[in-house]
Protein backbone atom coordinates (compact mmCIF):
# COMPACT_ATOMS: atom_id res chain seq x y z
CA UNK A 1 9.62 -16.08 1.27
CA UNK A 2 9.74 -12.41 0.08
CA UNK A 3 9.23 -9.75 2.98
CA UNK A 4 6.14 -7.45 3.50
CA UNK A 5 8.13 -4.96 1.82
CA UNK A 6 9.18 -6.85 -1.21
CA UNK A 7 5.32 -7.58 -1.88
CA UNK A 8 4.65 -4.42 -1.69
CA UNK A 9 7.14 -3.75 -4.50
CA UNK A 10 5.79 -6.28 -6.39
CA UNK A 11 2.64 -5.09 -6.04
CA UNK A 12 3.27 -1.83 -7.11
CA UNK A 13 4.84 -3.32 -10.25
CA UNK A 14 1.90 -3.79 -11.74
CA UNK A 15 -0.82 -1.81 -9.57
CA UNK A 16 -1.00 1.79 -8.86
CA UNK A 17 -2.95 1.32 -5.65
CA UNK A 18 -3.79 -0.82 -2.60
CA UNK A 19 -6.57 -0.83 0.54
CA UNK A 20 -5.70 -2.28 4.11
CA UNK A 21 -8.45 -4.86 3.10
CA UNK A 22 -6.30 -5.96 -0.01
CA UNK A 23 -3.07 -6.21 1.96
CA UNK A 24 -4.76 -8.41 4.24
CA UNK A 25 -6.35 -10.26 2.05
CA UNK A 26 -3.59 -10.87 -0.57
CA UNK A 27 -0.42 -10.71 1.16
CA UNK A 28 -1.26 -10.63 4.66
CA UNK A 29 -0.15 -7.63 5.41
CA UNK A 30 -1.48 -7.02 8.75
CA UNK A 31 -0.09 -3.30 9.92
CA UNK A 32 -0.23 -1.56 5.72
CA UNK A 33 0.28 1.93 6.95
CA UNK A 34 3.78 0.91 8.74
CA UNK A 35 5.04 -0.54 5.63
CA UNK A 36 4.25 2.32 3.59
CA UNK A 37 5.44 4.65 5.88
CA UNK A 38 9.04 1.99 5.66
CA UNK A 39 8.52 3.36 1.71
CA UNK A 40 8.63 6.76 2.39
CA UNK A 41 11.32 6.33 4.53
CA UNK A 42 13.23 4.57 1.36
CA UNK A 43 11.87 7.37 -0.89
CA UNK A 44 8.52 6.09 -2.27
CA UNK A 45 6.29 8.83 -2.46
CA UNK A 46 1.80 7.86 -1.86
CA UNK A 47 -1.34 9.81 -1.42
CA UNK A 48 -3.90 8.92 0.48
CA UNK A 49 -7.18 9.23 0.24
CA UNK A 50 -10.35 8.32 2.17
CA UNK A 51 -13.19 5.93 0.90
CA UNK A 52 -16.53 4.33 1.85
CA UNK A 53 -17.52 0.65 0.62
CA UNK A 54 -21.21 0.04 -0.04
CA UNK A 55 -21.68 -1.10 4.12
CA UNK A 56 -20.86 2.39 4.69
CA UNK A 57 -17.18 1.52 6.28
CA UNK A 58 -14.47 3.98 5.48
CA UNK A 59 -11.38 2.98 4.29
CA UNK A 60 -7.85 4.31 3.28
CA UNK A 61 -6.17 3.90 -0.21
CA UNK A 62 -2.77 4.45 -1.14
CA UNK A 63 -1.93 5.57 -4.44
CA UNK A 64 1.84 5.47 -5.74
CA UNK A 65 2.83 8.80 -6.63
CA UNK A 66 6.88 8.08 -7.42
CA UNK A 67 9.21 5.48 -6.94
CA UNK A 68 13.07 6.85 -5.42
CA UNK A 69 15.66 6.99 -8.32
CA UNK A 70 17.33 4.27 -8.85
């Protein structure tokens, strides 16, 4: 079974963002911040920015700015 992380990757592979909501949702990703802060600590470079669904909640998404050189 692939790790948080390696989803992540994955996702990223083929989508240029992703929402606390989605992690949970998708991949069960329970604590999203922590494992994109574990990318930027590997070199991945995200903005954030803020949001608000139609019930009015506010949400983060992260966009993928750069991946590290390989």
């Amino acid at each position: 079974m692939p790790t948080q992380i390696e989803q992540l990757v994955r996702h990223f592979d083929h989508e240029d963002s992703i929402s606390n909501v989605e992690a949970q949702a998708v991949y069960r990703i329970r604590a999203l911040p922590r494992r994109i802060a574990d990318l930027k600590e590997k070199g991945w470079q995200f903005s954030a920015v803020w949001k608000t669904d139609l019930t009015g909640q506010r949400y983060k998404r992260y966009f993928l700015v750069s991946r590290p050189q390989q």
